[in-house]
Protein backbone atom coordinates (compact mmCIF):
# COMPACT_ATOMS: atom_id res chain seq x y z
CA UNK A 1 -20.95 -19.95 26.63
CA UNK A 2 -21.54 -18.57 23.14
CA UNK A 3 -19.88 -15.34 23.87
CA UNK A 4 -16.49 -17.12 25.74
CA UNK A 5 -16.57 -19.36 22.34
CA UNK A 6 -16.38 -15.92 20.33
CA UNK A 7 -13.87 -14.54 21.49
CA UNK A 8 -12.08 -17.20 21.86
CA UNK A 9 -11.84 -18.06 17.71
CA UNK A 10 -11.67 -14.22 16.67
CA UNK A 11 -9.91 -12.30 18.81
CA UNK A 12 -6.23 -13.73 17.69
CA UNK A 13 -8.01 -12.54 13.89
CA UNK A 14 -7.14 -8.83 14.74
CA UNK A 15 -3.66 -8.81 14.60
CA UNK A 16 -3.42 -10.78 11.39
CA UNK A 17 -6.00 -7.99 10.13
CA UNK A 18 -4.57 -4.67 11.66
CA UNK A 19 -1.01 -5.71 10.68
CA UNK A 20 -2.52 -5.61 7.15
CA UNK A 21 -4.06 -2.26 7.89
CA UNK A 22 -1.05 -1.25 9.21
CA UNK A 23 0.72 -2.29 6.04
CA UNK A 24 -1.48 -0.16 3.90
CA UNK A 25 -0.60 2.75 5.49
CA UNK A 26 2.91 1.82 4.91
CA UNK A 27 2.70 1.88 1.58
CA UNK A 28 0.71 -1.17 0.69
CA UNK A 29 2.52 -3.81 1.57
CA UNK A 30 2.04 -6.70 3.94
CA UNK A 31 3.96 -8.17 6.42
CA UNK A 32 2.16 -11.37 7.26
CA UNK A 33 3.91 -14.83 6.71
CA UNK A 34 2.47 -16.92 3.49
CA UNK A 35 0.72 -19.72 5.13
CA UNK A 36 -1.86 -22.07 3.73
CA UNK A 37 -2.25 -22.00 0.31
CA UNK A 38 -6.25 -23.10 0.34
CA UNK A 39 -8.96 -20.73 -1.44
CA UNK A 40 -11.06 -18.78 0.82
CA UNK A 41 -14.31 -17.09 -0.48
CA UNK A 42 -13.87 -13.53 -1.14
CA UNK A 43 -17.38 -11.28 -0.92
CA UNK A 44 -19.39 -11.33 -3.62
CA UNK A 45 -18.13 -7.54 -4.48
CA UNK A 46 -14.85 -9.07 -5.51
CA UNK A 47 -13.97 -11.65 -8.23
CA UNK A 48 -13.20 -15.17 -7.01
CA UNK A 49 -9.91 -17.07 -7.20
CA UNK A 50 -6.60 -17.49 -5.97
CA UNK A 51 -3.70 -15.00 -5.70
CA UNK A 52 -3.36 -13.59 -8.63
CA UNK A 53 -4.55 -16.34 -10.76
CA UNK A 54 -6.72 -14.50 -13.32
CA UNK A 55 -3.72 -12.50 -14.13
CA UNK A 56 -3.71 -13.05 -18.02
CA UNK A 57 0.04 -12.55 -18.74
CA UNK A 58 1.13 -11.41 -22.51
CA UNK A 59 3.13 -14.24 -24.84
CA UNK A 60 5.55 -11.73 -25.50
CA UNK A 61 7.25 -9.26 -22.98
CA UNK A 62 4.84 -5.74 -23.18
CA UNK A 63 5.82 -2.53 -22.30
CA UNK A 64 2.51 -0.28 -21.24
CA UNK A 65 3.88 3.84 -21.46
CA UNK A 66 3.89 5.58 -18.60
CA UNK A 67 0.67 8.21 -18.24
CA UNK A 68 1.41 11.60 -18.53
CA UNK A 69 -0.01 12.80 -15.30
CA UNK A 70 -1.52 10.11 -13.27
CA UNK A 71 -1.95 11.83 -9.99
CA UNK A 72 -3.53 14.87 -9.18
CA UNK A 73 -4.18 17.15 -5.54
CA UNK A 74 -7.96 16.44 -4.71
CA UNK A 75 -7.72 12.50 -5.43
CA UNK A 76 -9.31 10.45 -2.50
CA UNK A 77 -9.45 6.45 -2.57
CA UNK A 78 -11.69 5.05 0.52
CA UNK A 79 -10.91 0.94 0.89
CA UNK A 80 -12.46 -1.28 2.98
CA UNK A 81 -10.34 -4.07 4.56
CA UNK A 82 -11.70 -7.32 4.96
CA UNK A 83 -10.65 -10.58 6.45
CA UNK A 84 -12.63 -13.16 4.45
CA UNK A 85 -16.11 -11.75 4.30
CA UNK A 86 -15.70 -10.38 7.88
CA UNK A 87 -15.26 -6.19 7.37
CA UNK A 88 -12.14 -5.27 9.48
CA UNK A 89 -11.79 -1.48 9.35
CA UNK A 90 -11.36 1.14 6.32
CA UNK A 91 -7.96 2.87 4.52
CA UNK A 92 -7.65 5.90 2.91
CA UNK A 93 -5.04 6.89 -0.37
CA UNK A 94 -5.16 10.85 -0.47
CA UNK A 95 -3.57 13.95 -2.13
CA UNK A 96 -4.93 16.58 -0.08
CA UNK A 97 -2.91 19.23 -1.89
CA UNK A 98 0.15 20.94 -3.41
CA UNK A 99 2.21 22.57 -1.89
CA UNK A 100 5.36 24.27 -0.79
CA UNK A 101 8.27 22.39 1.22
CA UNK A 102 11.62 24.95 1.22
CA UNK A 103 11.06 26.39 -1.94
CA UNK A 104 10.24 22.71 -3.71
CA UNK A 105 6.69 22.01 -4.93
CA UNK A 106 5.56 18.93 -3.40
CA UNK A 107 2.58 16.51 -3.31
CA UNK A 108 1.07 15.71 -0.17
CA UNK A 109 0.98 12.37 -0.26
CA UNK A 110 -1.06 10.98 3.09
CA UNK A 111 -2.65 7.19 3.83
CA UNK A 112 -4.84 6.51 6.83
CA UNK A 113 -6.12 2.97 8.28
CA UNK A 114 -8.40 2.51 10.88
CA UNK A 115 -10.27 0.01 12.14
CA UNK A 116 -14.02 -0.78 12.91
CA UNK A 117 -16.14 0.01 15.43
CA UNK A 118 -16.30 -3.75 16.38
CA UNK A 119 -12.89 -4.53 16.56
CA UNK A 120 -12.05 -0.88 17.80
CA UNK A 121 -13.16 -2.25 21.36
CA UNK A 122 -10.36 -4.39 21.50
CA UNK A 123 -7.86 -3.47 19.53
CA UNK A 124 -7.63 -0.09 18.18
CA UNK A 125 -5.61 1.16 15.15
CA UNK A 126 -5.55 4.89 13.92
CA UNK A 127 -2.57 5.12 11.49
CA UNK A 128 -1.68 7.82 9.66
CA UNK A 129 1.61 8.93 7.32
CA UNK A 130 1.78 11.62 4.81
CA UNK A 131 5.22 12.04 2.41
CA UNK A 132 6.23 15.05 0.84
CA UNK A 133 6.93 14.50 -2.73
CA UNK A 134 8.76 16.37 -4.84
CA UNK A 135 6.47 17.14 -7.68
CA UNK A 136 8.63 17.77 -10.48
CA UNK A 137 11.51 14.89 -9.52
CA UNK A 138 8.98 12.49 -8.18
CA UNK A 139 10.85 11.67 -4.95
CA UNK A 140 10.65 12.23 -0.95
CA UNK A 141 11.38 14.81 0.62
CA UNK A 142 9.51 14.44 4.60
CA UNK A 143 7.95 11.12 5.87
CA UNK A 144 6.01 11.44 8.63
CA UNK A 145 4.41 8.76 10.82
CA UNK A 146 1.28 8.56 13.36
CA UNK A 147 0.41 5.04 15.05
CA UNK A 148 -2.26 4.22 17.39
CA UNK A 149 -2.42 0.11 17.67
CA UNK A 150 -3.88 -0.46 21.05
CA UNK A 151 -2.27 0.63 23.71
CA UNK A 152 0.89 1.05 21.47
CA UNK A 153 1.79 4.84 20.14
CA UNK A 154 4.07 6.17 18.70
CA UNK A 155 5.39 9.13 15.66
CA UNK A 156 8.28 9.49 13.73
CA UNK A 157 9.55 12.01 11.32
CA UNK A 158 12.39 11.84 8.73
CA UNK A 159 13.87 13.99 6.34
CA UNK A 160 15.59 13.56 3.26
CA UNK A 161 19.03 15.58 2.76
CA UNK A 162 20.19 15.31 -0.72
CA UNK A 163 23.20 17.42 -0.39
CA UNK A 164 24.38 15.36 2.84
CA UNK A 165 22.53 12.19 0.93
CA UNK A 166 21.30 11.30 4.68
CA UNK A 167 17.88 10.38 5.90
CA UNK A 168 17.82 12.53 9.27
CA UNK A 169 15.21 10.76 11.56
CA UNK A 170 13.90 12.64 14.57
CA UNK A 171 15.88 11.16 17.39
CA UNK A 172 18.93 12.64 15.85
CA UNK A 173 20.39 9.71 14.40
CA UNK A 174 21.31 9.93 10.16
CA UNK A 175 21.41 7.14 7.59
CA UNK A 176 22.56 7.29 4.00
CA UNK A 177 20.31 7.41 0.91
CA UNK A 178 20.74 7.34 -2.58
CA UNK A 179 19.59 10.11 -4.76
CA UNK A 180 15.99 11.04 -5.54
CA UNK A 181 14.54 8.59 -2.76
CA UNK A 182 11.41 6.68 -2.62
CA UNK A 183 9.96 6.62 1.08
CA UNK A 184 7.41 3.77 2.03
CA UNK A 185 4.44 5.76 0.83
CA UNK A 186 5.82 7.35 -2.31
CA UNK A 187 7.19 4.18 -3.32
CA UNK A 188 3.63 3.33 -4.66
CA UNK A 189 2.69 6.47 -6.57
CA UNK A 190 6.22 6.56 -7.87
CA UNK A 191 5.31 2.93 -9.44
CA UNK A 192 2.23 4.45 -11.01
CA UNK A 193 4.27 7.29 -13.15
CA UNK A 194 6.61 4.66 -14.64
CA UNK A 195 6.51 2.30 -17.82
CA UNK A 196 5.24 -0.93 -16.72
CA UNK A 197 6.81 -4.33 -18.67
CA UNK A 198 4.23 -7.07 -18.27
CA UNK A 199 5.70 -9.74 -17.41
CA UNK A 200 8.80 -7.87 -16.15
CA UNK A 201 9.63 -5.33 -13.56
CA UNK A 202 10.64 -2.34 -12.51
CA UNK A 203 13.57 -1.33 -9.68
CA UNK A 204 14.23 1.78 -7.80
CA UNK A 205 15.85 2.86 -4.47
CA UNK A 206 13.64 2.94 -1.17
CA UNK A 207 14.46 3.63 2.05
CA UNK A 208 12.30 2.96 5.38
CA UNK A 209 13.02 1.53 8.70
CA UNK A 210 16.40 3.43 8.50
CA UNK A 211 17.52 1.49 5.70
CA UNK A 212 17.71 1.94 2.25
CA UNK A 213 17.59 -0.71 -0.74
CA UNK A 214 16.17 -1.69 -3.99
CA UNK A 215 12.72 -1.93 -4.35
CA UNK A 216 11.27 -4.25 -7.40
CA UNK A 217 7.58 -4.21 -8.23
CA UNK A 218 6.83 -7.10 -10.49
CA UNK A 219 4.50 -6.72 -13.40
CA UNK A 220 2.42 -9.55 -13.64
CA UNK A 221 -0.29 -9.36 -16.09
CA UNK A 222 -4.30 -7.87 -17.37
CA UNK A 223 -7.28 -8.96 -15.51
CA UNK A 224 -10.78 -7.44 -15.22
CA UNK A 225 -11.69 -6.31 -11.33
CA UNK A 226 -15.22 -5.85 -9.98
CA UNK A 227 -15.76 -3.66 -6.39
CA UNK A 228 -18.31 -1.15 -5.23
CA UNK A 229 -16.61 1.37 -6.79
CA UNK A 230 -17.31 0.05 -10.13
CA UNK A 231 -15.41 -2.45 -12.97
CA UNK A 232 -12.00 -1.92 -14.30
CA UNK A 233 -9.61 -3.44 -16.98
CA UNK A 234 -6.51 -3.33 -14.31
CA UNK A 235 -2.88 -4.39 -14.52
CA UNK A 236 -1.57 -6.33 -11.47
CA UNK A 237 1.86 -6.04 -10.03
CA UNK A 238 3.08 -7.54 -7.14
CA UNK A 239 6.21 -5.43 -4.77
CA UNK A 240 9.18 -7.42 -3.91
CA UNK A 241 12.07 -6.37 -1.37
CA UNK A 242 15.10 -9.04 -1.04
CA UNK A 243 15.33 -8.39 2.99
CA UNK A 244 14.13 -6.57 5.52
CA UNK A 245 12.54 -3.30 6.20
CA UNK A 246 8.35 -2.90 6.57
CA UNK A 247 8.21 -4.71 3.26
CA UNK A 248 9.06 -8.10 4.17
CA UNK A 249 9.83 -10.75 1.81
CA UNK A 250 7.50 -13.82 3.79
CA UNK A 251 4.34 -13.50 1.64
CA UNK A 252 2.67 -12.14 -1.31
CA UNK A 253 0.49 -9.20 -1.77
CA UNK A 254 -0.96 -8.42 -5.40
CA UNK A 255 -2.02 -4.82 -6.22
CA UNK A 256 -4.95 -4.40 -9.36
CA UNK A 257 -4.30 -0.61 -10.67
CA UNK A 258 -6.14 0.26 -13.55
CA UNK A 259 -4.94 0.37 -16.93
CA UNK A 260 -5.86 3.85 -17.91
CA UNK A 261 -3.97 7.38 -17.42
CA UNK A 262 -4.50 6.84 -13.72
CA UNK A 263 -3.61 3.64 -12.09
CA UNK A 264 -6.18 3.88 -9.49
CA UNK A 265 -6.01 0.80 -7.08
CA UNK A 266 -8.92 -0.76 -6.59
CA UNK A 267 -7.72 -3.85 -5.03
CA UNK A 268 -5.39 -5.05 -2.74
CA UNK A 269 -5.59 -9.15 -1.55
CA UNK A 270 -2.81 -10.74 0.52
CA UNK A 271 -2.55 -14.26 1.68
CA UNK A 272 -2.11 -14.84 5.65
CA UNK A 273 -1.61 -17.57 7.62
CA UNK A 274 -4.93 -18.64 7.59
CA UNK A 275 -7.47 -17.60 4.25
CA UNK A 276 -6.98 -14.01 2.60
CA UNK A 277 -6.99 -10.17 3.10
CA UNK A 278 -8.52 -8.06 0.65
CA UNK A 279 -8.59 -4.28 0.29
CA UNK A 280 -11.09 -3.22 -1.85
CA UNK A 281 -12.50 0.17 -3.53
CA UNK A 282 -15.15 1.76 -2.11
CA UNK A 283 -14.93 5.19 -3.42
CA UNK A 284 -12.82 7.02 -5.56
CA UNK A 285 -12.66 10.96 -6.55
CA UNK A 286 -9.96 11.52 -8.62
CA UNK A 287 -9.19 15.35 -8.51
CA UNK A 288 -8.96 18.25 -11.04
């Protein structure tokens, strides 16, 4: 009786969860529709409150500069995701290396999600993408895709042509881009080499889901973070897109990034349709 009663109140959890994984590995961003509005207790690693609401926003419009070299090859963020105080699965930020990509020195930009041995049984996810990224110009150059969400697989792979100014995706078909591109990975360490206005916002050109658009990243104000990984004095924005695309415009997902030389996230949190998601530093090396 006990165990029909489990599954029957958590196993609709996992898809509200693993699209939130899912989103992560897209860049950060969730898809879920904004639904109740009523605080849910986050663990005790993670300060208390809703959405955003210890944002402390400046009386007068601030611009922070941007850092002069915020990432670095060798940096490696491990997040856990959790539902509530319910542990879902993990994420990963990396920048395995630099290298070479047709004579352009790129970043290898790469985000994994993957979720726990409990909810593994029933619902698998192993994501993975990984964007080349132009080091000097700071945009895309290759996007590639790998997802495992239950029985569902699939991979994609596109590449930018700025001399055509096409994305060409793998089944042949071509879109147009603008110049210097953001993918849905980049799009996120892009935001982290730029000026940030508090209490304004910044806009640049994104393309995924074979369409590309502006992307605005609100800036929204100072507030001090606690996680495992340790305390930081962050600055939280929040990414907006006006329609369509993986970043969907039908809830509200506040990153913390430290206010330092690095931006380091250390916190993700999300409202769903029932309570909160929060992704949360673990561990963070932060390469040479």
């Amino acid at each position: 009786m006990t165990h029909c009663k489990s599954r029957t109140l958590i196993r609709p959890r996992p898809s509200w969860i693993l699209q939130f994984l899912l989103s992560l590995a897209l860049a950060g961003v969730v898809s879920a529709d904004a639904g109740d509005s009523s605080s849910d207790a986050l663990p005790d690693t993670v300060e208390q409150g809703e959405l955003g609401s210890g944002v402390v926003r400046p009386a007068t419009l601030e611009v922070v500069p941007a850092p002069a070299n915020p990432v670095r090859a060798g940096e490696s963020l491990h997040f856990s995701v959790q539902y509530g105080v319910i542990h879902a699965g993990s994420a990963y930020l990396e920048v395995p290396e630099v290298r070479d990509w047709n004579g352009h020195s790129v970043f290898s930009l790469v985000a994994r999600a993957e979720s726990n041995s409990f909810f593994s049984h029933f619902y698998r996810v192993r994501n993975r993408i990984e964007s080349y990224w132009d080091k000097a110009g700071l945009y895309s150059w290759r996007y590639t895709e790998s997802r495992r969400e239950g029985k569902f697989k699939a991979r994609s792979i596109v590449n930018f042509d700025y001399s055509l100014h096409q994305a060409h995706y793998d089944d042949g078909k071509t879109y147009p881009i603008p110049p210097q591109v953001q993918d849905a990975l980049s799009a996120f360490y892009y935001t982290r080499f730029q000026p940030l206005p508090i209490g304004g916002s910044i806009v640049f050109d994104y393309h995924a889901s074979r369409k590309s658009q502006p992307l605005e990243v609100k800036i929204l104000g100072r507030e001090h973070v606690r996680t495992p990984a340790g305390e930081f004095n962050c600055i939280a924005i929040e990414p907006i897109l006006k329609a369509g695309g993986i970043f969907k415009n039908k809830g509200r997902l506040v990153i913390w990034i430290t206010d330092d030389d690095r931006r380091i996230p250390v916190l993700m949190r999300s409202k769903v349709m029932i309570g909160s998601i929060s992704v949360v530093l673990q561990e963070a090396k932060t390469g040479a």
